[in-house]
C-alpha atoms as a PDB file:
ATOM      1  CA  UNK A   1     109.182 -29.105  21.619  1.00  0.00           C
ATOM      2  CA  UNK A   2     105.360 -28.211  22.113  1.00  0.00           C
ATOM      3  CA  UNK A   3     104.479 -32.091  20.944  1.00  0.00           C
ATOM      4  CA  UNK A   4     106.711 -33.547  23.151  1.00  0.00           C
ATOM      5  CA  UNK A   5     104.725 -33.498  26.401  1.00  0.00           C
ATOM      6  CA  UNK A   6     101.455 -34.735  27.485  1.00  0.00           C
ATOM      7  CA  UNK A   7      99.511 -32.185  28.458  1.00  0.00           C
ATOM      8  CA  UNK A   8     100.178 -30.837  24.703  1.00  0.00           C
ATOM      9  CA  UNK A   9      98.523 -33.908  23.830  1.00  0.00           C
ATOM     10  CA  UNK A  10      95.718 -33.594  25.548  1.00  0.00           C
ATOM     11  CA  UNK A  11      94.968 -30.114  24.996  1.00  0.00           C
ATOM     12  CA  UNK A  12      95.449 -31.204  21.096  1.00  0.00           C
ATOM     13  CA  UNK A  13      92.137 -33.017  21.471  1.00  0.00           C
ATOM     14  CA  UNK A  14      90.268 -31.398  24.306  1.00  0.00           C
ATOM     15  CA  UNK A  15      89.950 -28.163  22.935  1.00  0.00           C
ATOM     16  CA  UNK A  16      88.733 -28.891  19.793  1.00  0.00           C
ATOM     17  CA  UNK A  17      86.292 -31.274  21.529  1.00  0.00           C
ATOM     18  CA  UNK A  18      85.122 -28.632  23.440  1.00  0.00           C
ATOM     19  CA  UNK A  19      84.843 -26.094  20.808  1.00  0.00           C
ATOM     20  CA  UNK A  20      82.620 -28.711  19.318  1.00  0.00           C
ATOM     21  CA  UNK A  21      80.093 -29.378  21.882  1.00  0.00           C
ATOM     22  CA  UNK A  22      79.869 -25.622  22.589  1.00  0.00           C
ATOM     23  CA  UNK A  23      79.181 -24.978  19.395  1.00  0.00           C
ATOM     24  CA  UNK A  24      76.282 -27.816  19.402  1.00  0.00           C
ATOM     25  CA  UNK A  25      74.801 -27.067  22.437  1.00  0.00           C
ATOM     26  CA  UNK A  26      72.520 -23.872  21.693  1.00  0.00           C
ATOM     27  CA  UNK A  27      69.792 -22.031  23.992  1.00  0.00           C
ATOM     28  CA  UNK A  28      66.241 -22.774  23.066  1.00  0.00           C
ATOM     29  CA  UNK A  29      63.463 -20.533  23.995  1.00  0.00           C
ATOM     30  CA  UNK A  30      59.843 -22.771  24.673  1.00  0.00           C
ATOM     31  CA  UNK A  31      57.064 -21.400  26.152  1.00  0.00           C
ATOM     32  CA  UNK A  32      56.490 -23.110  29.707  1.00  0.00           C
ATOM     33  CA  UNK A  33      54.053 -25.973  29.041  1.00  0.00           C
ATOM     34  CA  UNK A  34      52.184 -24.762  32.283  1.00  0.00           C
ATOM     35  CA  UNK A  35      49.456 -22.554  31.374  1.00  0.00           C
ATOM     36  CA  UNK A  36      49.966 -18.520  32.701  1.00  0.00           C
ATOM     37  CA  UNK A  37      46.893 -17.429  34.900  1.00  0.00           C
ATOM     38  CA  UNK A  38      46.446 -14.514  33.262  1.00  0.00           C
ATOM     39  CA  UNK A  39      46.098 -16.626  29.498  1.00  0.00           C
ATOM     40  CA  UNK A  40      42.962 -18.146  31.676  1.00  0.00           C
ATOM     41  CA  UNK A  41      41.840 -15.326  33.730  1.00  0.00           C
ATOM     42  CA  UNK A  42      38.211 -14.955  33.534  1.00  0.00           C
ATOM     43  CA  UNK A  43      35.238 -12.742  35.470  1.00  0.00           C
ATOM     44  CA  UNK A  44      32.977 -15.682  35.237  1.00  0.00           C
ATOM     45  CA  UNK A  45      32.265 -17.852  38.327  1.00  0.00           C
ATOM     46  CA  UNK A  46      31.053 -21.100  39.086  1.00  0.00           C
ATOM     47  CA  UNK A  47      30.445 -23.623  36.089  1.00  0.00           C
ATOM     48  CA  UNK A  48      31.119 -21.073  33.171  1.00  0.00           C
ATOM     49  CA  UNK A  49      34.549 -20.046  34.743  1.00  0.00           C
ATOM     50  CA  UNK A  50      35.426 -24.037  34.841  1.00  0.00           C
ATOM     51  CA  UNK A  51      34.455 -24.233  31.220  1.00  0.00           C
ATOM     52  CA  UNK A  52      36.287 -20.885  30.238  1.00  0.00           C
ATOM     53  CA  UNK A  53      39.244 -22.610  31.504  1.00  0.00           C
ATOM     54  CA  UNK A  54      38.852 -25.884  29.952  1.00  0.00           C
ATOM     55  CA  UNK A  55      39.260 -23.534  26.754  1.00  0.00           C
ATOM     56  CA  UNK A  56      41.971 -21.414  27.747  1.00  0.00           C
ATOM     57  CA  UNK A  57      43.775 -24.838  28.251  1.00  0.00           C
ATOM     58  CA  UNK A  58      42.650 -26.292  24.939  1.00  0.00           C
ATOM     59  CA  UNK A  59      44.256 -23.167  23.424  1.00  0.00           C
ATOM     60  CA  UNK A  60      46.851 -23.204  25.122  1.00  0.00           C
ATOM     61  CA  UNK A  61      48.043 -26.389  23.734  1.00  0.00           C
ATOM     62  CA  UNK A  62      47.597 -25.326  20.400  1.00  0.00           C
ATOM     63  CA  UNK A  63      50.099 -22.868  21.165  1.00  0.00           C
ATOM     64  CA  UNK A  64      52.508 -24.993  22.456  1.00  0.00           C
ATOM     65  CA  UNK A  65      52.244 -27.784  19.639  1.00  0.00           C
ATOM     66  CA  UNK A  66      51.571 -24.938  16.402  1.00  0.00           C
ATOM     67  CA  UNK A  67      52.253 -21.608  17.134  1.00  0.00           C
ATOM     68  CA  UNK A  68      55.168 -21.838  19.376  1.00  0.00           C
ATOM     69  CA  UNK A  69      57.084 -23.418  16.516  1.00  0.00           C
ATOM     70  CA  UNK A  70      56.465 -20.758  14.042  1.00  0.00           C
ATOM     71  CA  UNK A  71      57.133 -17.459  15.772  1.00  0.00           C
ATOM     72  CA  UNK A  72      60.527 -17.160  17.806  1.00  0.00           C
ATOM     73  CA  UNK A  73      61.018 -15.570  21.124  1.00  0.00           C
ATOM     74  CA  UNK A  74      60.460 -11.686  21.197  1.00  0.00           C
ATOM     75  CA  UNK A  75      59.119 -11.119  17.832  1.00  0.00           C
ATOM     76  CA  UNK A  76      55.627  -9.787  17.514  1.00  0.00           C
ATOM     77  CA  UNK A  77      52.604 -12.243  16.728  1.00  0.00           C
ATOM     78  CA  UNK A  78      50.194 -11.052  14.137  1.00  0.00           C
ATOM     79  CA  UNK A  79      47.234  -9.256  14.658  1.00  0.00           C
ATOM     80  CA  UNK A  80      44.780 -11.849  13.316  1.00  0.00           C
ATOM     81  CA  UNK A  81      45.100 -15.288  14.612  1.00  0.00           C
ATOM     82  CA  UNK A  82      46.720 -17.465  11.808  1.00  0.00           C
ATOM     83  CA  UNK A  83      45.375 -21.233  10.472  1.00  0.00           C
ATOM     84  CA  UNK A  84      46.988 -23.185  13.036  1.00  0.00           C
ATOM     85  CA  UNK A  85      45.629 -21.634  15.700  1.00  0.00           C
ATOM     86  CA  UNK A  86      42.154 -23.429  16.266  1.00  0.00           C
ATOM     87  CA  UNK A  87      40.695 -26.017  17.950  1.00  0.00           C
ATOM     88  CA  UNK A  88      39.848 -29.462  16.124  1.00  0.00           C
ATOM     89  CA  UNK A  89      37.787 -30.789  18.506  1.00  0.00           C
ATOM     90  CA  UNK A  90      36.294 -29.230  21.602  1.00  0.00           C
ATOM     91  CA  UNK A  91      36.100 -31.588  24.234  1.00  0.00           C
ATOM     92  CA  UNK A  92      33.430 -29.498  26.019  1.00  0.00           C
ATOM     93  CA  UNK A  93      30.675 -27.495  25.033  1.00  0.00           C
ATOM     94  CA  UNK A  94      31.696 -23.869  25.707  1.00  0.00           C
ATOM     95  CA  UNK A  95      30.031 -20.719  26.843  1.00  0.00           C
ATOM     96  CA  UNK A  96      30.485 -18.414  23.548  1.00  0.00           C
ATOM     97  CA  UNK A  97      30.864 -19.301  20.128  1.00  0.00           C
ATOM     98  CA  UNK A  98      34.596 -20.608  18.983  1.00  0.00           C
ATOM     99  CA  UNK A  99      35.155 -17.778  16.248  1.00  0.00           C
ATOM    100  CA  UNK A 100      34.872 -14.962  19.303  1.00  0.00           C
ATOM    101  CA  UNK A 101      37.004 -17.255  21.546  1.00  0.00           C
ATOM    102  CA  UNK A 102      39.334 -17.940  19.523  1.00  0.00           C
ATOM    103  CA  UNK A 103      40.082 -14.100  18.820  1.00  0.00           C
ATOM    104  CA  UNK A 104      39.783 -13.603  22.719  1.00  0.00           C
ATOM    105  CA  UNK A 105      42.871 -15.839  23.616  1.00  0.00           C
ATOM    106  CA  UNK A 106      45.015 -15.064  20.216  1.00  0.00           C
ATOM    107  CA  UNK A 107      44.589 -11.405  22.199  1.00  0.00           C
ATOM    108  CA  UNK A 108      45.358 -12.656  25.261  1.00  0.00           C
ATOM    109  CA  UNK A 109      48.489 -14.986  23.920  1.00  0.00           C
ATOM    110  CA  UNK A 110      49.637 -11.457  22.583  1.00  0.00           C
ATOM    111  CA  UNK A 111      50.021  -9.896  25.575  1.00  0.00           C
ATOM    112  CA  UNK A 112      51.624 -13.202  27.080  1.00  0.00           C
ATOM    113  CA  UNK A 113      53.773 -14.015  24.140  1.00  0.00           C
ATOM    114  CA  UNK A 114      56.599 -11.522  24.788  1.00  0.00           C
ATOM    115  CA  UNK A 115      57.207 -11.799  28.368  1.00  0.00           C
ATOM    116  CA  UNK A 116      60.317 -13.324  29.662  1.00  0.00           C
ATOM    117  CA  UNK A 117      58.458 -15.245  32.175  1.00  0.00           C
ATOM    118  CA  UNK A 118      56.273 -17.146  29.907  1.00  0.00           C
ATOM    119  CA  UNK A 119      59.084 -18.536  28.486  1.00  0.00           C
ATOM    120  CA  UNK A 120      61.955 -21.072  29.672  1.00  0.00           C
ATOM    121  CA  UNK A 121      65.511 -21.743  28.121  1.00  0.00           C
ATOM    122  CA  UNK A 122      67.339 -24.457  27.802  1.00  0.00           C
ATOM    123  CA  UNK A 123      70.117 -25.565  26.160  1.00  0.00           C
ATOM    124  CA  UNK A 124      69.517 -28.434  23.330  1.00  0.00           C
ATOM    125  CA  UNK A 125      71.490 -30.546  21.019  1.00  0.00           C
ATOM    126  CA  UNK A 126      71.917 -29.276  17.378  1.00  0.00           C
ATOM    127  CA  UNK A 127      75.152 -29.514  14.683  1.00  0.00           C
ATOM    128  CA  UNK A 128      72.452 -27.174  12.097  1.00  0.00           C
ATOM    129  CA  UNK A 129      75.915 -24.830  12.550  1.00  0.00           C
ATOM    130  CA  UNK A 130      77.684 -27.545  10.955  1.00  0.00           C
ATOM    131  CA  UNK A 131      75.216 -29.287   8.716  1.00  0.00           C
ATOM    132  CA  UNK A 132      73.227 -26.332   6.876  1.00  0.00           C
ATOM    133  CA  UNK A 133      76.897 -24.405   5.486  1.00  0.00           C
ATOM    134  CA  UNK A 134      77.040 -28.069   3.852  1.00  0.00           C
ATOM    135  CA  UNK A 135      73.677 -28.322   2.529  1.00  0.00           C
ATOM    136  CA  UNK A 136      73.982 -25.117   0.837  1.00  0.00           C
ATOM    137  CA  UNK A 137      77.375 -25.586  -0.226  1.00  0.00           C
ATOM    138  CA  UNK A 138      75.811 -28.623  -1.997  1.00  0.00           C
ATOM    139  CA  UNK A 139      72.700 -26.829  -3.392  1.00  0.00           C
ATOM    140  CA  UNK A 140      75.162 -24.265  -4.977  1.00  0.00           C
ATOM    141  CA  UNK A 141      76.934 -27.113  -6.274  1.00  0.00           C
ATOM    142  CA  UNK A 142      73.541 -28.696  -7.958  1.00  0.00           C
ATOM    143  CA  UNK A 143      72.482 -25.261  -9.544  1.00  0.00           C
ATOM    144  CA  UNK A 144      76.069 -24.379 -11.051  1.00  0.00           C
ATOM    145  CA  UNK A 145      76.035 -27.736 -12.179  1.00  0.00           C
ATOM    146  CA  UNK A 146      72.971 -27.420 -13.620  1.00  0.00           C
ATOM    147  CA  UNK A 147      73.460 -23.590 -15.315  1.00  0.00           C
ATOM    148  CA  UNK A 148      76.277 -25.106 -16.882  1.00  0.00           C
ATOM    149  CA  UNK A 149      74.899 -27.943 -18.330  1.00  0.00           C
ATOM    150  CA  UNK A 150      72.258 -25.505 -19.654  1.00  0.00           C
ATOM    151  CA  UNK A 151      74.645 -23.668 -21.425  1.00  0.00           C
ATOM    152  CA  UNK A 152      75.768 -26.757 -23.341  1.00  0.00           C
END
């Protein structure tokens, strides 16, 4: 009888199990949090090219705390830089005015944006699979509910 033995047992609970934590373990896509050279590159020398890439850097964190989290991996940016991506605060005065600059590396994060070596995977923690059927199972649940009470 296939309940009989141990190893039955086992696999009873071990495969599930690992069904499970496959299933929760998904690849992520993040940009690397180390700036490319080319998102900096600059013909300037000397004092300007320090400042240029004081910017680049500021920008570059905006990317990686706004804009990262609204566009996925290998789908296009927009052509216009949206809200999110400008600076607060400038730590520095710059060389050029922050409107030009800011349409200068929104260019230049185009042309970095879908290149597999900008980016790094790893695998991360997430039951979404299991939770978000639920959620809308409920939702459905909440607007039947609600139709039919409407009919009443």
């Amino acid at each position: 009888m296939l309940y009989n033995r141990r190893i039955d047992r086992a696999l009873l609970v071990l495969v599930p199990v690992a069904l499970f934590v496959y299933e929760s373990t998904r690849p992520m896509q993040r940009l690397k949090t180390e700036m490319p050279a080319e998102f900096a590159e600059s013909s300037a020398t000397g004092k300007q090219k320090a400042a240029q890439t004081q910017l680049a850097g500021e920008y570059w964190n905006v990317v990686l705390a706004e804009i990262q989290w609204r566009y996925t991996y290998g789908s296009p940016l927009p052509d216009t830089p949206p809200d999110g991506f400008r600076l607060l605060q400038r730590t520095a005065p710059g060389p050029e005015p922050l409107a030009a600059s800011r349409f200068r590396y929104w260019h230049r994060l185009q042309q970095i944006w879908l290149k597999p070596e900008s980016w790094e995977t790893s695998r991360e923690w997430s039951t979404q699979w299991l939770t978000e059927p639920i959620m809308q199972a409920g939702n459905w649940l909440d607007q039947s509910v609600a139709a039919l009470m409407g009919r009443l």
